[in-house]
C-alpha atoms as a PDB file:
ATOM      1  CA  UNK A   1     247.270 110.728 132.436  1.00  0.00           C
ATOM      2  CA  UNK A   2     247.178 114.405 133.034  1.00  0.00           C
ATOM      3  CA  UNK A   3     244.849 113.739 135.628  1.00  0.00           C
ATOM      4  CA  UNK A   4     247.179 111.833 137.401  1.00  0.00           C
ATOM      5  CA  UNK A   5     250.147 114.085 136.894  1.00  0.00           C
ATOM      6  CA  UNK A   6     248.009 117.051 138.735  1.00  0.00           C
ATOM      7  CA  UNK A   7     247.314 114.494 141.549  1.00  0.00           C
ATOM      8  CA  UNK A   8     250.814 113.592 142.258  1.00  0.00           C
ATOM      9  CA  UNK A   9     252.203 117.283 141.649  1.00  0.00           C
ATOM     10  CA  UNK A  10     249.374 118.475 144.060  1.00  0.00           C
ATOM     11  CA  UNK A  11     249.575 115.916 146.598  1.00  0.00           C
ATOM     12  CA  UNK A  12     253.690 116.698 146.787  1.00  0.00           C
ATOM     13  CA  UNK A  13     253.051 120.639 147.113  1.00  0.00           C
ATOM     14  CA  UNK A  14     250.578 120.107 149.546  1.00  0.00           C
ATOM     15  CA  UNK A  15     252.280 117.575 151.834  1.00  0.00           C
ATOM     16  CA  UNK A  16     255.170 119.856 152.122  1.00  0.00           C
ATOM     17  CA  UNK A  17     252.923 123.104 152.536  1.00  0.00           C
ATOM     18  CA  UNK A  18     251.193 121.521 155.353  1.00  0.00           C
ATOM     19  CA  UNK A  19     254.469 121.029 157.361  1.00  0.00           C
ATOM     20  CA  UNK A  20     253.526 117.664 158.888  1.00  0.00           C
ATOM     21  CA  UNK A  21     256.321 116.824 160.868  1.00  0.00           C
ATOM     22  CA  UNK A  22     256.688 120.587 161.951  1.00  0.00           C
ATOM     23  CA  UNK A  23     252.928 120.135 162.714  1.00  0.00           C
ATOM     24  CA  UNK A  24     254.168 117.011 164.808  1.00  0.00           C
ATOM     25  CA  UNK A  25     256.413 118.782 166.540  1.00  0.00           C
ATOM     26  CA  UNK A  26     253.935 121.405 168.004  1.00  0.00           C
ATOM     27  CA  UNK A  27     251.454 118.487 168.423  1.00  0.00           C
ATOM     28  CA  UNK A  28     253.644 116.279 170.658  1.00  0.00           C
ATOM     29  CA  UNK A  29     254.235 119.965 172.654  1.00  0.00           C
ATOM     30  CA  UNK A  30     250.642 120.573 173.182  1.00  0.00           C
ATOM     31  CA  UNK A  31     249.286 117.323 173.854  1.00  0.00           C
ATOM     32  CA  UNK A  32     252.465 116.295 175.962  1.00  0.00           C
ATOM     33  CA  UNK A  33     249.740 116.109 179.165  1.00  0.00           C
ATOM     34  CA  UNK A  34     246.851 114.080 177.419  1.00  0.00           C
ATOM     35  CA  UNK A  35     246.391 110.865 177.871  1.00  0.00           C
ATOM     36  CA  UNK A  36     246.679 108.210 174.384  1.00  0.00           C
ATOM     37  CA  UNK A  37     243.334 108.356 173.668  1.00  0.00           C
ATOM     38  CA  UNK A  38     242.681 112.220 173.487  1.00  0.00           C
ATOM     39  CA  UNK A  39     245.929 112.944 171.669  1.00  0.00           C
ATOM     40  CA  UNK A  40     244.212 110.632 169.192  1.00  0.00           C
ATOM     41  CA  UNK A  41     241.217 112.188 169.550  1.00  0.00           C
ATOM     42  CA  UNK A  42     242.713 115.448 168.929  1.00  0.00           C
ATOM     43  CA  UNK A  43     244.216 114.318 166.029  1.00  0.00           C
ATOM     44  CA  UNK A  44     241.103 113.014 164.095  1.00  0.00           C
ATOM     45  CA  UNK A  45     239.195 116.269 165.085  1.00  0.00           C
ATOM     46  CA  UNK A  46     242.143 118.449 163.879  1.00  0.00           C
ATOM     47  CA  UNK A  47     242.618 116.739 160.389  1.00  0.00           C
ATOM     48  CA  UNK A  48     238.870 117.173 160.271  1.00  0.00           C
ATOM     49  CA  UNK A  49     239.110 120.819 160.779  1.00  0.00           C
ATOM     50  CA  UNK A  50     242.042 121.296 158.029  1.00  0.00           C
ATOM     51  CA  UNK A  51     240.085 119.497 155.424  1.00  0.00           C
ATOM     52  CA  UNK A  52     237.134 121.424 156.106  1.00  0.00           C
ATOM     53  CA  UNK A  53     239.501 124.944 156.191  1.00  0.00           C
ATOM     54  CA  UNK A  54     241.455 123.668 152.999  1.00  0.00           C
ATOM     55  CA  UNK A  55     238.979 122.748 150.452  1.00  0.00           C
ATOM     56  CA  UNK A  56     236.990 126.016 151.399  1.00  0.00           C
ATOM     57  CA  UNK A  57     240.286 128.019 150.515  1.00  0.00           C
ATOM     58  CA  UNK A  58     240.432 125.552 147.080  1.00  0.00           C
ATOM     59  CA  UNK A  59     237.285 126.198 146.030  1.00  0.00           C
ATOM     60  CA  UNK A  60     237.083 130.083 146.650  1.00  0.00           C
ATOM     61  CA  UNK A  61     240.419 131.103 145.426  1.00  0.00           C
ATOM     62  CA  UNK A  62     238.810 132.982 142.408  1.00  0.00           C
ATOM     63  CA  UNK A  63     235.650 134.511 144.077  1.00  0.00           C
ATOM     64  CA  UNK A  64     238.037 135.651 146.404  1.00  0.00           C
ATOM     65  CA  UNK A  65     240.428 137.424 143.736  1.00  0.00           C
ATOM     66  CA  UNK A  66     237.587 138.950 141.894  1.00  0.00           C
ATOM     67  CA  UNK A  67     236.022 140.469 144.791  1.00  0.00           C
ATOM     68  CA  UNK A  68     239.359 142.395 145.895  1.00  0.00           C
ATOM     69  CA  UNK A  69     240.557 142.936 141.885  1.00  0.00           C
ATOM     70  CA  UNK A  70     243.492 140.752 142.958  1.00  0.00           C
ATOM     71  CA  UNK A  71     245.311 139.081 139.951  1.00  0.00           C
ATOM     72  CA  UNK A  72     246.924 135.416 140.209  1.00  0.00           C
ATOM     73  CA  UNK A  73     250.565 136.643 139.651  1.00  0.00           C
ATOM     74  CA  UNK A  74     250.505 139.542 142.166  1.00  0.00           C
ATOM     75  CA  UNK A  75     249.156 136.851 144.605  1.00  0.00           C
ATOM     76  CA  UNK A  76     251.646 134.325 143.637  1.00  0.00           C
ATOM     77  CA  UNK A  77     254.301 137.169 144.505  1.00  0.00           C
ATOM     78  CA  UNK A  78     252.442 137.724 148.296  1.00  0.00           C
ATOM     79  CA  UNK A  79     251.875 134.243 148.967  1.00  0.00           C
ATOM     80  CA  UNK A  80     255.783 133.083 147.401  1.00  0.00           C
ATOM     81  CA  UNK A  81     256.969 135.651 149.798  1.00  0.00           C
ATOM     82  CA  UNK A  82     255.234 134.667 152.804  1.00  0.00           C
ATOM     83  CA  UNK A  83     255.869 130.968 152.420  1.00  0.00           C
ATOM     84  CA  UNK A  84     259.520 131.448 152.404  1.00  0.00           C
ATOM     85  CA  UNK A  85     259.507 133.536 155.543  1.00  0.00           C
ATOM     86  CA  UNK A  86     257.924 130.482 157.047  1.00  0.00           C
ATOM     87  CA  UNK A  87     260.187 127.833 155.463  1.00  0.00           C
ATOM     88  CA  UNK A  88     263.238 129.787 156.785  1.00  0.00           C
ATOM     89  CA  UNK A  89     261.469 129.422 160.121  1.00  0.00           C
ATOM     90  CA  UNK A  90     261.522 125.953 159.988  1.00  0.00           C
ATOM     91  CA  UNK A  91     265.092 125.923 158.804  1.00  0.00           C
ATOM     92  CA  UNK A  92     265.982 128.040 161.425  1.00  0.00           C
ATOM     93  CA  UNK A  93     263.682 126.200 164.131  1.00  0.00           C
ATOM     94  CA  UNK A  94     261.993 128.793 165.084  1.00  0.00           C
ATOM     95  CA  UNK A  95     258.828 128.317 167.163  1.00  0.00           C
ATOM     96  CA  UNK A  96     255.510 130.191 167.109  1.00  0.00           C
ATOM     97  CA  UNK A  97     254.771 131.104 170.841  1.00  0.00           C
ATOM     98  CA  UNK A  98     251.198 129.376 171.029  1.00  0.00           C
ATOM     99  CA  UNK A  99     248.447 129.252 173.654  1.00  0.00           C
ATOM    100  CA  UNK A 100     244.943 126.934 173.428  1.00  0.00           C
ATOM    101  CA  UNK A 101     241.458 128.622 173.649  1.00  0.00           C
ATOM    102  CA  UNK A 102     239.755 129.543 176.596  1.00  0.00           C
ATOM    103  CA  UNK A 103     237.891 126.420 176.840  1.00  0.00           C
ATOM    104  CA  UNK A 104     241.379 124.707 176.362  1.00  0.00           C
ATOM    105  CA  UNK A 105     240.214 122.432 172.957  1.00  0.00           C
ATOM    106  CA  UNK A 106     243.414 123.159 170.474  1.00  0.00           C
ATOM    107  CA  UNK A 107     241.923 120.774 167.988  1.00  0.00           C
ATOM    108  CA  UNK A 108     240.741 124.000 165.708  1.00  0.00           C
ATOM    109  CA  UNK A 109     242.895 126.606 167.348  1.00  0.00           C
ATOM    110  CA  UNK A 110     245.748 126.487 167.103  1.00  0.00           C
ATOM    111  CA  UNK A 111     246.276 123.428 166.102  1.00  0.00           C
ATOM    112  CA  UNK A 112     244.646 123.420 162.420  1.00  0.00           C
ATOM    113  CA  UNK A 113     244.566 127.606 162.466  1.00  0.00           C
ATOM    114  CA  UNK A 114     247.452 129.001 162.331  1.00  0.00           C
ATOM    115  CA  UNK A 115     249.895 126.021 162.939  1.00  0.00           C
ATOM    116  CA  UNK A 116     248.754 123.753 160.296  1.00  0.00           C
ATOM    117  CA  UNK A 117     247.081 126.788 158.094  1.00  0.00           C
ATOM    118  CA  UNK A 118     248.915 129.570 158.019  1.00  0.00           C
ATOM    119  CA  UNK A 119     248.983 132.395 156.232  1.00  0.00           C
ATOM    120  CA  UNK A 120     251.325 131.101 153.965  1.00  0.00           C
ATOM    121  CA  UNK A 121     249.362 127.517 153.416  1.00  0.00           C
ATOM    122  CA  UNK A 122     246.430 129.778 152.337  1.00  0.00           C
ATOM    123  CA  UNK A 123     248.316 131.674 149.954  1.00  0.00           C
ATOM    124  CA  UNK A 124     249.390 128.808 148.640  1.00  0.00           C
ATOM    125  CA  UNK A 125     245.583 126.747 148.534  1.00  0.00           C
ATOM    126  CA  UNK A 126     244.256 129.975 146.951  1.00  0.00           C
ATOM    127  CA  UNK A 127     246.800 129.649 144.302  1.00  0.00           C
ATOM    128  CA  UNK A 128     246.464 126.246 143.507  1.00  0.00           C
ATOM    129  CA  UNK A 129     242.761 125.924 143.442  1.00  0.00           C
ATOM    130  CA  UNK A 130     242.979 129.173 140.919  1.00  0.00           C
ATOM    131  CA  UNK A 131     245.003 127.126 138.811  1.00  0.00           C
ATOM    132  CA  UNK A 132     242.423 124.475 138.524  1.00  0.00           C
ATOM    133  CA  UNK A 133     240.593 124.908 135.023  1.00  0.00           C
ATOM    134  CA  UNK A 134     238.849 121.804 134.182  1.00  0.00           C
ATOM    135  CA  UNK A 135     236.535 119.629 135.817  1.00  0.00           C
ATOM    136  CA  UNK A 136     239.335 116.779 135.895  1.00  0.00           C
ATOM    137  CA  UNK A 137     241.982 119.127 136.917  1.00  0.00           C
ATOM    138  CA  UNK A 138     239.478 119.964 140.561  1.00  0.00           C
ATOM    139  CA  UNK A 139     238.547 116.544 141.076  1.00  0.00           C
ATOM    140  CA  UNK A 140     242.076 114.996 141.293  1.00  0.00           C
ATOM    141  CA  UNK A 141     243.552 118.361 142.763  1.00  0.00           C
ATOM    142  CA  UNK A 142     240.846 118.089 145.717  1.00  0.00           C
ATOM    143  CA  UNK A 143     241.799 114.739 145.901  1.00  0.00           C
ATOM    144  CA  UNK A 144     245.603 114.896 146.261  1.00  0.00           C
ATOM    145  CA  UNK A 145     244.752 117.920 148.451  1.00  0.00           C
ATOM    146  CA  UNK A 146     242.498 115.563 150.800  1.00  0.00           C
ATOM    147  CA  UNK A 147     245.258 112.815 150.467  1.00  0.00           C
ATOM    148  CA  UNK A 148     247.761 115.221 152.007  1.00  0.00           C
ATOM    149  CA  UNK A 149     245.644 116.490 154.788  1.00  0.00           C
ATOM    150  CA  UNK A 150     244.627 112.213 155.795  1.00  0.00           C
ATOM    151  CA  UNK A 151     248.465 111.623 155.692  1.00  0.00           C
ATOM    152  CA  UNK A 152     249.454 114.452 157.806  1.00  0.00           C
ATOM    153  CA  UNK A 153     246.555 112.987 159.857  1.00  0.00           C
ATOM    154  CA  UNK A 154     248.353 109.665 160.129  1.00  0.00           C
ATOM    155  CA  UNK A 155     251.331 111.265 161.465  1.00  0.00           C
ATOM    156  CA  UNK A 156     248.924 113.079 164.075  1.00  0.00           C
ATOM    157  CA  UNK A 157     247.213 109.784 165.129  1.00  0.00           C
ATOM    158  CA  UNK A 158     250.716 108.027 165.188  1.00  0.00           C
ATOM    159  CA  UNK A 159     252.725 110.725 166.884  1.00  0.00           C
ATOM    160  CA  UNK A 160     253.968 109.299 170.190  1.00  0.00           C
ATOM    161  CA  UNK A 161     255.219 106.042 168.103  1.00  0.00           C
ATOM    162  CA  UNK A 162     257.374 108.190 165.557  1.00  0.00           C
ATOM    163  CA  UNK A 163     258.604 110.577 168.578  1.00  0.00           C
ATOM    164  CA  UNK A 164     259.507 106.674 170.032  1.00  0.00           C
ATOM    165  CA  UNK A 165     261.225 105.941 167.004  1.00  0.00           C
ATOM    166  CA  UNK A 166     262.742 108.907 165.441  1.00  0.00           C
ATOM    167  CA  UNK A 167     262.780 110.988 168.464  1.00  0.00           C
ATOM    168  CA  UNK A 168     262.900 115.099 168.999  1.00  0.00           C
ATOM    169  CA  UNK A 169     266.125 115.112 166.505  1.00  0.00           C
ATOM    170  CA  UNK A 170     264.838 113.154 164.180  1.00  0.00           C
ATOM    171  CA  UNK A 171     262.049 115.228 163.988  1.00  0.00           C
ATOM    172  CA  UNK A 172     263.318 118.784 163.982  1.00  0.00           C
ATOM    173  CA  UNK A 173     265.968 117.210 161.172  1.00  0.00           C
ATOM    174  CA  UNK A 174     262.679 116.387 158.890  1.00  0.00           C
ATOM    175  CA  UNK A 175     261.089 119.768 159.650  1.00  0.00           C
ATOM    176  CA  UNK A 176     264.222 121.809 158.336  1.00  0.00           C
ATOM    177  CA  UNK A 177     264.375 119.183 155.537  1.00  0.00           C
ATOM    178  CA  UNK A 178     260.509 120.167 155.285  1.00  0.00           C
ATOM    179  CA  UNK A 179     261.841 124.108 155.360  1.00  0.00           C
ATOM    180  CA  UNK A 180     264.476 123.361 152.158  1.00  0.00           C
ATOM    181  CA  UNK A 181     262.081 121.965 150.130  1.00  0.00           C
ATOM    182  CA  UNK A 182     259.268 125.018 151.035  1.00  0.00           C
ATOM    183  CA  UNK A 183     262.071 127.603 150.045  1.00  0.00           C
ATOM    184  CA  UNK A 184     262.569 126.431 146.559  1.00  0.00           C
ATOM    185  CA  UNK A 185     258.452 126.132 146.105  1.00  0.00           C
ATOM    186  CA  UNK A 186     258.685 129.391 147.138  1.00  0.00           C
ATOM    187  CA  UNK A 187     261.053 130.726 144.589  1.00  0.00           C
ATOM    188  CA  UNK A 188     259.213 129.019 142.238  1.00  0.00           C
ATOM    189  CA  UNK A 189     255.854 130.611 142.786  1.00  0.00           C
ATOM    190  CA  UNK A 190     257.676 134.061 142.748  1.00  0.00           C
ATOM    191  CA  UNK A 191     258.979 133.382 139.721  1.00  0.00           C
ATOM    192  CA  UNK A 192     256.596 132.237 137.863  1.00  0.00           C
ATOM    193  CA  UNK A 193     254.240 135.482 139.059  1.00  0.00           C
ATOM    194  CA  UNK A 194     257.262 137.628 138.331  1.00  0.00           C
ATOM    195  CA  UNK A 195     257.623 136.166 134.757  1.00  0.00           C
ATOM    196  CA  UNK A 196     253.965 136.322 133.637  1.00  0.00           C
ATOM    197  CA  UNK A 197     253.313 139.908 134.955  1.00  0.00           C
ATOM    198  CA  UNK A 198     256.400 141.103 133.226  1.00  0.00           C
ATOM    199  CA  UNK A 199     254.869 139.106 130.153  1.00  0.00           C
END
């Protein structure tokens, strides 16, 4: 049962954190010239790429703070702060000014580094895979953490049908939805590393 709860509270965090329909968005921009099957293409290699970048950042969260002698709450303070700068972005629709690699493939960058994993997204992964104390607790946090990634996936494979269907609006209107719910996550995380250092 706890097991469970972690995988659903996980999976929830993480699908906002990733910003999939803001991710859309930017894919549907950059892709705009490639033909159906590369955008699809594009989109298998980039979830690839994010579940690769995102369980590394899961795993290594505490190597990470004990080689720079950072503690969980001051992080949770850094990373709180960072992802509300980003979800006011999205509230505000603000737009990362973004170019592709020199060999033009924007499947890793910038695609799945920085759009989709950002500096606030790895704030956050390093935080949550800190969290993570038993053996149970990993397992179904890495899987509601590779849930999230797939299903922002989906929305990658299937974005030119839900740009069809929902359109631009309907789109930006879910990614400042998106930004609401990433603000109060935010708070929250500040909090919570406000209260326990002052504890």
């Amino acid at each position: 049962m706890q097991s469970f709860s972690v995988f659903i509270s996980t999976y929830i965090k993480m699908f906002f954190v990733l910003t999939p329909f803001f991710v859309t968005t930017m894919f549907l921009a950059l892709t705009k010239d490639m033909s159906p099957l590369q955008q699809k293409r594009t989109a298998m290699r980039v979830t690839f790429a994010v579940v690769i970048i995102c369980l590394t950042l899961f795993f290594f969260g505490n190597t990470i703070f004990s080689i720079f002698g950072i503690t969980l709450d001051a992080f949770r303070i850094g990373a709180g702060s960072l992802l509300f700068l980003s979800a006011v972005d999205l509230v505000r629709g603000t737009k990362p000014t973004i170019k592709a690699d020199a060999e033009g493939d924007i499947s890793v960058v910038p695609l799945a580094i920085p759009i989709t994993v950002g500096p606030a997204t790895i704030g956050t992964l390093l935080i949550m895979g800190a969290q993570m104390q038993t053996m149970s607790e990993n397992v179904a946090g890495t899987a509601a953490l590779v849930a999230a990634i797939l299903t922002m996936g989906v929305l990658l494979y299937l974005a030119p049908k839900i740009d069809k269907i929902i359109g631009s609006i309907g789109l930006s209107i879910m990614t400042k939805i998106t930004g609401l719910v990433l603000s109060a996550l935010s708070a929250q995380i500040v909090f919570t590393g406000i209260r326990n250092f002052l504890h």
